[in-house]
Protein backbone atom coordinates (compact mmCIF):
# COMPACT_ATOMS: atom_id res chain seq x y z
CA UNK A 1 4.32 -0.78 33.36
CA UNK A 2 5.67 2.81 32.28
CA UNK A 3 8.64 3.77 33.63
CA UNK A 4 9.49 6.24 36.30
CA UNK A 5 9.52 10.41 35.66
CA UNK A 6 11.04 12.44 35.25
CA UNK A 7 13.08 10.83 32.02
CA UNK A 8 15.11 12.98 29.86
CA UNK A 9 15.20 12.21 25.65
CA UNK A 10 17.59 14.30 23.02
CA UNK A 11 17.87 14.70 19.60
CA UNK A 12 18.25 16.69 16.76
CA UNK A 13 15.04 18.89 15.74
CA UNK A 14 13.99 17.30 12.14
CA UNK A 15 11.47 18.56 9.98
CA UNK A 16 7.57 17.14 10.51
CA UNK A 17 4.90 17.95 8.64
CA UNK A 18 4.23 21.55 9.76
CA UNK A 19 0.78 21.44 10.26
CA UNK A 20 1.44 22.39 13.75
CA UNK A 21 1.72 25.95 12.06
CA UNK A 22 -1.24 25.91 10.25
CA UNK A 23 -3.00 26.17 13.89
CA UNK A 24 -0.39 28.68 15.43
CA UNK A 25 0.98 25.42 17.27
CA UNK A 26 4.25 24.94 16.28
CA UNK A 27 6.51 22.04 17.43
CA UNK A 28 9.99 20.88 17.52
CA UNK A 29 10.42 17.05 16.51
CA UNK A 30 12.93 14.90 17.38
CA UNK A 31 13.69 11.13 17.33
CA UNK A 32 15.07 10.59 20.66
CA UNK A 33 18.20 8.17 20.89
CA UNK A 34 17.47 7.08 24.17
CA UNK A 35 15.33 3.82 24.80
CA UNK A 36 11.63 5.43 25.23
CA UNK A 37 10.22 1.60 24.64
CA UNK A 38 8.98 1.21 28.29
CA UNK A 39 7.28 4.80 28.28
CA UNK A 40 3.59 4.78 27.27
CA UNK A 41 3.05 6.50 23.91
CA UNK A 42 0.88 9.88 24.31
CA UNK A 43 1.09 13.33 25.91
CA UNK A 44 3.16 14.18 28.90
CA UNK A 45 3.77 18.05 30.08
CA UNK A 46 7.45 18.49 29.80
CA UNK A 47 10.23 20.48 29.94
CA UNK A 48 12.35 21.58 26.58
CA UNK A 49 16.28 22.60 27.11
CA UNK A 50 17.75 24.61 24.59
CA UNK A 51 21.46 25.13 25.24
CA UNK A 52 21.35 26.39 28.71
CA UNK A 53 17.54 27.69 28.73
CA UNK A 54 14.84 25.87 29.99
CA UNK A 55 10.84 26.07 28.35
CA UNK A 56 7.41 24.58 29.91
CA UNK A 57 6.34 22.09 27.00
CA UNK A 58 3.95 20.05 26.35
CA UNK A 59 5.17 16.75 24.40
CA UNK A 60 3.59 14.10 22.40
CA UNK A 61 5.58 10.86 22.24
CA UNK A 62 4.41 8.09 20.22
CA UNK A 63 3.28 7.87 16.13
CA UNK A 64 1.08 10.67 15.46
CA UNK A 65 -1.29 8.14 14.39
CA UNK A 66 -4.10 10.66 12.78
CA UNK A 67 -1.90 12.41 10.41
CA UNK A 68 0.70 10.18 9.76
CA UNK A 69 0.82 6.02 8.72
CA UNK A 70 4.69 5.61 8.82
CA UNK A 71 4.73 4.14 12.56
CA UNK A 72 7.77 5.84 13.59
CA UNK A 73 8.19 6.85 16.79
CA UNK A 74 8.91 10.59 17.26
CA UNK A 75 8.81 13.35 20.51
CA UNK A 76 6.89 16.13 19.18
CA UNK A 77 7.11 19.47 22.06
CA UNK A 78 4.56 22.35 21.60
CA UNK A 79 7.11 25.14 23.75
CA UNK A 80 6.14 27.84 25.48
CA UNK A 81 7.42 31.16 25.30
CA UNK A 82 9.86 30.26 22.74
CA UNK A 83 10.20 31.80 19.34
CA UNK A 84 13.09 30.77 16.88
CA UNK A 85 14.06 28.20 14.29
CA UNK A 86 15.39 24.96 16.46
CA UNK A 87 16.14 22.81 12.87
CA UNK A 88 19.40 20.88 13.08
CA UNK A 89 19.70 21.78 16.42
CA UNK A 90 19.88 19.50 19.23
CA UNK A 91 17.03 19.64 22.49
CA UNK A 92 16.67 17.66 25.20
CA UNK A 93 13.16 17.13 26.89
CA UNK A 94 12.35 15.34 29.82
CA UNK A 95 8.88 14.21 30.33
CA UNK A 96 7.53 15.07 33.93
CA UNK A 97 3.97 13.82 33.87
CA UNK A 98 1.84 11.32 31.91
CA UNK A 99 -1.12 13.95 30.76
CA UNK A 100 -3.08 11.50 28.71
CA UNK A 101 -2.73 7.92 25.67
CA UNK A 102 -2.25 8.88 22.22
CA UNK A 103 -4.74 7.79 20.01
CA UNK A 104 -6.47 8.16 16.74
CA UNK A 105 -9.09 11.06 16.07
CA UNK A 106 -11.65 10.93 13.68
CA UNK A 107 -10.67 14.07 12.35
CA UNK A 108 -7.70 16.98 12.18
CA UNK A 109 -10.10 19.37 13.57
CA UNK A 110 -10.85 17.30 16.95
CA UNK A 111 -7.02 16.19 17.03
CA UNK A 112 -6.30 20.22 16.65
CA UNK A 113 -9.41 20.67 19.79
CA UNK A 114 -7.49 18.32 22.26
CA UNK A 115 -4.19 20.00 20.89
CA UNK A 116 -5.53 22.95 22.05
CA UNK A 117 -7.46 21.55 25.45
CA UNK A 118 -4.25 20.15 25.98
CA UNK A 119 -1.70 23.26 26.20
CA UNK A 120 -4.57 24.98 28.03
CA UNK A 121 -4.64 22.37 30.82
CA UNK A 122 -0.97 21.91 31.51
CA UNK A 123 0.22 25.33 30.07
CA UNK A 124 -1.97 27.76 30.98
């Protein structure tokens, strides 16, 4: 049973793979230091703080488990509206709604599709 939302993670922005920006999706990762172990891995719409402004996200929390094997859990935002280098810095970002369960796509191009279907649906 997932826990109740809103629930607010921070950490320090660390570097991912960029392939966010090879399809004009960038994200900010972080591995939260809270507990996230009773919070169902996948994509929730969010909200990012950075210092004292607040961004519509859309967050994946879980392994990334079609472009990465390591297993490590990670909170990966896509942010709205914001444009800027967030490295080293720290975020907070508290998941609002469960969207959908992370899972494994066949290939980078559907993973980048539901990317995509994703930010449309809970961004606009």
């Amino acid at each position: 049973m997932m826990r109740k939302l809103p629930y607010t993670i921070t950490g320090v922005v660390v570097h991912g793979n960029s392939l966010g920006n090879t399809i004009n999706v960038p994200t900010a990762n972080i591995i939260p230091r809270e507990d996230i172990s009773g919070y169902d891995k996948g994509v929730y719409r969010s909200r990012v703080r950075v210092e004292e402004k607040e961004y519509d996200s859309i967050t994946n929390l879980g392994t990334k488990p079609t472009v990465s094997d390591t297993g490590c859990v990670n909170a990966e935002s896509f942010i709205k509206d914001f444009h800027g280098d967030l490295y080293n810095r720290e975020i907070s970002v508290t998941l609002l709604e469960f969207v959908r369960p992370e899972r494994k796509f066949a290939s980078f191009e559907e993973l980048t599709e539901q990317i995509r279907k994703d930010i449309e649906e809970n961004l606009g």
